[in-house]
N, C-alpha and C. Protein backbone atom coordinates (compact mmCIF):
# COMPACT_ATOMS: atom_id res chain seq x y z
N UNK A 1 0.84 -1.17 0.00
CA UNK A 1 0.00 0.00 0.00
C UNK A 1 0.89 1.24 0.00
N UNK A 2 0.34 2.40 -0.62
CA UNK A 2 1.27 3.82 -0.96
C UNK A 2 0.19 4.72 -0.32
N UNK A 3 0.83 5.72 0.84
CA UNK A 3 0.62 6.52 1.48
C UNK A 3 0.90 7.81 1.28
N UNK A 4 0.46 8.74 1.49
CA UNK A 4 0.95 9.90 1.02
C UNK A 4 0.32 10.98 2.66
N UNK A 5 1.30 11.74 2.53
CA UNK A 5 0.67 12.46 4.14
C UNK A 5 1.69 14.17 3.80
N UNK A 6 0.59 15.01 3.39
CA UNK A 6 0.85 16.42 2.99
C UNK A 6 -0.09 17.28 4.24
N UNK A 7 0.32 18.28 4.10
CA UNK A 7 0.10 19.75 5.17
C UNK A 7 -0.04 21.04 4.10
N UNK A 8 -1.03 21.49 3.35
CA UNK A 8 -1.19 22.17 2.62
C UNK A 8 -1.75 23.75 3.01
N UNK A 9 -1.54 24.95 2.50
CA UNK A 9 -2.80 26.29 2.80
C UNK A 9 -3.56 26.01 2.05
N UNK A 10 -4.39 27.08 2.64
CA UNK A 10 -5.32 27.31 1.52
C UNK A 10 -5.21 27.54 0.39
N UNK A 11 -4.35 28.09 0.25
CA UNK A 11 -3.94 28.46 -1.27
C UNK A 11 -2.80 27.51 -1.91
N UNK A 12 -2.88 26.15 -1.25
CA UNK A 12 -2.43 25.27 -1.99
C UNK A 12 -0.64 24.78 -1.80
N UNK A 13 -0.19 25.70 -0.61
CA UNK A 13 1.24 26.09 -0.66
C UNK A 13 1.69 24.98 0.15
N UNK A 14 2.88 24.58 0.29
CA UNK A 14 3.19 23.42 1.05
C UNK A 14 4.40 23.99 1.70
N UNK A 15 5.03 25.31 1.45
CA UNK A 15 6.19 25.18 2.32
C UNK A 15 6.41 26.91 1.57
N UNK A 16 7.81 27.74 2.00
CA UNK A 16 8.12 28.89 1.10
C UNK A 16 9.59 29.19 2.24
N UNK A 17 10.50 29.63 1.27
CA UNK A 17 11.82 29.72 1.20
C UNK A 17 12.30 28.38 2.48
N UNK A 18 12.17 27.02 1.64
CA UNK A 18 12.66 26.04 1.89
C UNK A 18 12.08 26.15 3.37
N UNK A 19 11.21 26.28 3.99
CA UNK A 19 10.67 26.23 5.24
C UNK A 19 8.93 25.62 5.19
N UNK A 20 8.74 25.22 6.10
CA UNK A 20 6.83 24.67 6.23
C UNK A 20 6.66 26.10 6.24
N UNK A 21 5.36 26.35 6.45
CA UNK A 21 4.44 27.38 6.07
C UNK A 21 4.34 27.83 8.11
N UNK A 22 4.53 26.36 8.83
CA UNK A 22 4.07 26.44 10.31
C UNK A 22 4.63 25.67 11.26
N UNK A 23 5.04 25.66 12.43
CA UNK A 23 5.31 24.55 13.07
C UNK A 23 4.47 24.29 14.16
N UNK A 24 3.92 23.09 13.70
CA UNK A 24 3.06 22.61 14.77
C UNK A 24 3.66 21.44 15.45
N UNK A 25 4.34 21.11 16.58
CA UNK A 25 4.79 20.42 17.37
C UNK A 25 3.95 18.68 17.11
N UNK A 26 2.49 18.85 17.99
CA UNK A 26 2.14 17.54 17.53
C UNK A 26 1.70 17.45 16.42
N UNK A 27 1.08 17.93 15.17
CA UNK A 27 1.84 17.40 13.83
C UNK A 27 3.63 16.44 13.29
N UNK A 28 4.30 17.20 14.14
CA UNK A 28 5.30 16.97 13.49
C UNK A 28 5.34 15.39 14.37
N UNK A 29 4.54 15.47 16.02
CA UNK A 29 5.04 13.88 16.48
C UNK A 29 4.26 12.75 16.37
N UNK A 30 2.93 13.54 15.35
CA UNK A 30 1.99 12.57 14.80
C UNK A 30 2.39 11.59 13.55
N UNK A 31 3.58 12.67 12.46
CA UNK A 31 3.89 12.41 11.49
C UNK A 31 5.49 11.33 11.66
N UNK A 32 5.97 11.55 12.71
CA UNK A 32 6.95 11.06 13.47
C UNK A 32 6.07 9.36 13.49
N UNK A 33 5.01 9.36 14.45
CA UNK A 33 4.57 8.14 14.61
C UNK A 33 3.78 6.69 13.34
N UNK A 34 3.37 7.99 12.43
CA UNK A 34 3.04 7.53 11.52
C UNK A 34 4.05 6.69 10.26
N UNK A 35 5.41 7.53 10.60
CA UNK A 35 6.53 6.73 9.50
C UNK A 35 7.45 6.40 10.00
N UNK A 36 7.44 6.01 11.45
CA UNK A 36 8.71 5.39 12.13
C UNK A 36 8.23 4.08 11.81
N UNK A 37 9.65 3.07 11.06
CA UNK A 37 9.94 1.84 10.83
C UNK A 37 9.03 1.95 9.33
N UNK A 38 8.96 2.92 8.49
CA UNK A 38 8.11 2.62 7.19
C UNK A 38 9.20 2.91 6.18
N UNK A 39 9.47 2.58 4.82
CA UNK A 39 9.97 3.69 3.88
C UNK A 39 9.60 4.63 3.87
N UNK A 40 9.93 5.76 3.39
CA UNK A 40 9.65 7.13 2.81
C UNK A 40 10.72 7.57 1.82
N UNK A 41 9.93 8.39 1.13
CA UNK A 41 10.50 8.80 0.27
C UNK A 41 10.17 10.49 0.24
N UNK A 42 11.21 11.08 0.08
CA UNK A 42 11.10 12.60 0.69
C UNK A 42 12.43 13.10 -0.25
N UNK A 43 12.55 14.68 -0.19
CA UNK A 43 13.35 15.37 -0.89
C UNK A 43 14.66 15.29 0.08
N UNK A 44 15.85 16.28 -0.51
CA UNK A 44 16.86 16.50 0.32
C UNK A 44 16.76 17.25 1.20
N UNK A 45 15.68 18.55 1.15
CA UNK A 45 15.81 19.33 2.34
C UNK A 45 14.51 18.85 3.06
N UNK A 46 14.24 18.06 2.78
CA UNK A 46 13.34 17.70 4.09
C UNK A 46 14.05 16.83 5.05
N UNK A 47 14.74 16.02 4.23
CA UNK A 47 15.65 15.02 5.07
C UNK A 47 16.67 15.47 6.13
N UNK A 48 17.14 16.48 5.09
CA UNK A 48 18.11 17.48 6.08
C UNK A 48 17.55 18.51 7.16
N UNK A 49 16.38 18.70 7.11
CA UNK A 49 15.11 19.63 7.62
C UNK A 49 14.89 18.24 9.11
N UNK A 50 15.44 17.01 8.68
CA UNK A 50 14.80 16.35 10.49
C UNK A 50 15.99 15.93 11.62
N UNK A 51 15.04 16.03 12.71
CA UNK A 51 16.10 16.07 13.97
C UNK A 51 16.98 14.85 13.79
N UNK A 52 18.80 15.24 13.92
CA UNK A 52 19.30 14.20 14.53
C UNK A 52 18.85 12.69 15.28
């Protein structure tokens, strides 16, 4: 099965000058729980964008 898990505005935007649009804490440890032990497949600055 292929998953897909985006955070969009209203106006469709997903991120701007290489940054999210927001930081929402439990988002980020919902999305944490959701792809720990999964593949993913993600860009370079997102990869580089997660905690140690």
């Amino acid at each position: 099965m292929i998953s897909i898990i985006v955070a969009i505005a209203e106006n469709r935007a997903i991120g701007k000058n290489n940054e999210l649009l927001w930081h929402l804490p439990n988002d980020l440890k919902r999305f944490k729980q959701l792809t720990t032990g999964k593949t993913i497949v993600m860009g370079r600055n997102t990869w580089l964008s997660l905690p140690v």
